[in-house]
Every structure is written in structure tokens, then in C-alpha cells.
Protein backbone atom coordinates (compact mmCIF):
# COMPACT_ATOMS: atom_id res chain seq x y z
CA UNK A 1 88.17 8.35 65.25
CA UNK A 2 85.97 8.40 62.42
CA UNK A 3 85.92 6.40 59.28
CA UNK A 4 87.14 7.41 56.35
CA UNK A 5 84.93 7.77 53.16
CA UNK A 6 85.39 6.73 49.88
CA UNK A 7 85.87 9.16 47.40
CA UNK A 8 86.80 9.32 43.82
CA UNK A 9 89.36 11.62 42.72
CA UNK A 10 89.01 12.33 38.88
CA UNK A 11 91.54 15.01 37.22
CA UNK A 12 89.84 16.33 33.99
CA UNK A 13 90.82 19.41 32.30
CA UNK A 14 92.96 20.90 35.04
CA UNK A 15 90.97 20.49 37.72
CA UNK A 16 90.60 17.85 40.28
CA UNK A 17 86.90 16.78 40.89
CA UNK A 18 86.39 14.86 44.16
CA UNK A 19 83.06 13.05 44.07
CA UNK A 20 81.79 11.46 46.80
CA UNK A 21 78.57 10.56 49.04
CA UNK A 22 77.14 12.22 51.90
CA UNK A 23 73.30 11.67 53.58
CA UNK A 24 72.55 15.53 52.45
CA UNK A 25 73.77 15.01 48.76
CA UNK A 26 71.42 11.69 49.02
CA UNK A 27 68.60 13.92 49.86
CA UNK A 28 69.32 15.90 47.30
CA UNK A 29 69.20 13.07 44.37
CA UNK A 30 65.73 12.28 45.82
CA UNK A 31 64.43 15.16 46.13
CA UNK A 32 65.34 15.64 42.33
CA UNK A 33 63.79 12.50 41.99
CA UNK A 34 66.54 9.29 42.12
CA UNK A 35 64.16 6.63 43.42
CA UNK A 36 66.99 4.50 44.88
CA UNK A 37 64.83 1.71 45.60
CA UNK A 38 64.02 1.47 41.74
CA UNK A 39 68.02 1.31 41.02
CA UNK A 40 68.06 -2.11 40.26
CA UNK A 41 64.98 -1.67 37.42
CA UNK A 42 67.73 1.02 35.29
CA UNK A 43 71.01 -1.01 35.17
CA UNK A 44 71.66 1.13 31.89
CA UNK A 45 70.68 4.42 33.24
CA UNK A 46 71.69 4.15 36.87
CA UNK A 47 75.19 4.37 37.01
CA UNK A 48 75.31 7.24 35.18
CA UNK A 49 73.09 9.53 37.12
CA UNK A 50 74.73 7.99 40.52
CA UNK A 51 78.12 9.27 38.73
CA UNK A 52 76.22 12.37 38.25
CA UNK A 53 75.13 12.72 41.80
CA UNK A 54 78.68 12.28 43.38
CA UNK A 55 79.58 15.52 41.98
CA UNK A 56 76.61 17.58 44.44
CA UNK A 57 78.46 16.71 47.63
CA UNK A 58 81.76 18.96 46.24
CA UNK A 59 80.92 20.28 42.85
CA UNK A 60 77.48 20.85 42.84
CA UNK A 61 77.98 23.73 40.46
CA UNK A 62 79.40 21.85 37.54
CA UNK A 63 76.88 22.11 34.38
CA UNK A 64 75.20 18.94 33.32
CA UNK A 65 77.13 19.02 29.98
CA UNK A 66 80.69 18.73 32.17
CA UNK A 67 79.88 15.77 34.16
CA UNK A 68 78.22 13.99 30.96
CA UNK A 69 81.64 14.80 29.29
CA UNK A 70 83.65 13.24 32.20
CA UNK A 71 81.36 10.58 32.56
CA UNK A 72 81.40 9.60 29.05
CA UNK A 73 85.45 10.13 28.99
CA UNK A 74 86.02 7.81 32.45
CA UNK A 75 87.38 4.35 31.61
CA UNK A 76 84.91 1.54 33.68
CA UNK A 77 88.41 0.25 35.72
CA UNK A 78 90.88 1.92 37.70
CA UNK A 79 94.56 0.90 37.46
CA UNK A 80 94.30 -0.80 40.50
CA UNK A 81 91.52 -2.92 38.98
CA UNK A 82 88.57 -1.20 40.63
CA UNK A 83 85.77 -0.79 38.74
CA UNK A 84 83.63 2.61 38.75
CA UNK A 85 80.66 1.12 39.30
CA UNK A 86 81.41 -0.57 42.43
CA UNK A 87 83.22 2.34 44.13
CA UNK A 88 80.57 4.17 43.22
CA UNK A 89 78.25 1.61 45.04
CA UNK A 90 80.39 1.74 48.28
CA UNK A 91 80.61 5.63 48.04
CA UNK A 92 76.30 4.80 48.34
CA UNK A 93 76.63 2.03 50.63
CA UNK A 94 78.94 4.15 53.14
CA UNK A 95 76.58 7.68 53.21
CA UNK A 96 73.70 5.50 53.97
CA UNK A 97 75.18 4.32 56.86
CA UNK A 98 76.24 7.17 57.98
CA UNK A 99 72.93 8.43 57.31
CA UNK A 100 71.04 5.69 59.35
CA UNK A 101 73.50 5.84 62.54
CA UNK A 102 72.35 8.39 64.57
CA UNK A 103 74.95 9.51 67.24
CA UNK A 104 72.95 12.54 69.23
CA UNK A 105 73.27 13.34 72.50
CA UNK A 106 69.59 13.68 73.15
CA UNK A 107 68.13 10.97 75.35
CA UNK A 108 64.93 9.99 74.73
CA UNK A 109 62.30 7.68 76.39
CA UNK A 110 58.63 5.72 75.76
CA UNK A 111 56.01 6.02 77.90
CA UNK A 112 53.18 3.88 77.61
């Protein structure tokens, strides 16, 4: 059975947005150019493009100017007393595992 992934649900203006992680929306934020090894350097700007990012996985057609509104309407901590930013780091945390786990069927071998 596989494990289940973290995902934000966010209703905003009669829709339902469902953000979330995967290894090819991951790709995609570095091939825009997210340097994720430079995350720690923007603690003010980070979050907020992450936040942007979940949206490519499911909503990669929302304008710019949607998820900025979203993003600057969200409160920092769910009801539950989660906070954004660490879901969002999990959401990060869990694609990149799944991204590094490679489960083919292909057997390979070294020669030397």
C-alpha cells in the first residue's frame, strides 16, 4: 500500500485548491530556478514561493496574481494548530523521498 501524501486543501473563492508536492512539480521549481539548497539563505522569501510552487502539481494554471492573493489571505496556523510553514515543509520533505526511492524493476549490475 502506498503512503499517503500530505496535501493542503485551501477553499478560496469557490473553489477548492489542493496543493501539494510531487518529484515532477520539484523539477519544475528548479528548473524555474528555486535553488532549494539556498532555502535556508531566504527565510523571508522562501515560504512564499514554496506556497507558490504547491499549486504546479494540481493548479498549475492559476495566474501569479491568484496564488499571491491566497497566499497573502492564508492565516500562518490551522485550527488544528498546524502551522503553514511546516506542512508545507513535510509536503517538501515527503516528494523528495519519493523522489530519491527508486522502485524499478530493472536489474542492474557493475562490472569491473
Amino acid at each position: 500500500m502506498k503512503n499517503r501524501k500530505t496535501k493542503l486543501r485551501i477553499p478560496y473563492e469557490n473553489t477548492e485548491y489542493v496543493l501539494e508536492f510531487t518529484p515532477d512539480s520539484l523539477k519544475q521549481m528548479e528548473r524555474n530556478g528555486f535553488n532549494f539548497s539556498k532555502m535556508n539563505d531566504y527565510i523571508l522569501t522562501a515560504p512564499e514561493e514554496l506556497f507558490y510552487g504547491a499549486f504546479i502539481a494540481n493548479h498549475k494554471r492559476v495566474p501569479q496574481a491568484t496564488r499571491k492573493e491566497i497566499w497573502d489571505s492564508i492565516s500562518d496556523q490551522n485550527a488544528d494548530g498546524d502551522y503553514l510553514t511546516d506542512i508545507i515543509g513535510e509536503m517538501i520533505s515527503e516528494a523528495i523521498t519519493e523522489l530519491n526511492s527508486h522502485q524499478g524493476n530493472v536489474t542492474w549490475s557493475v562490472e569491473r
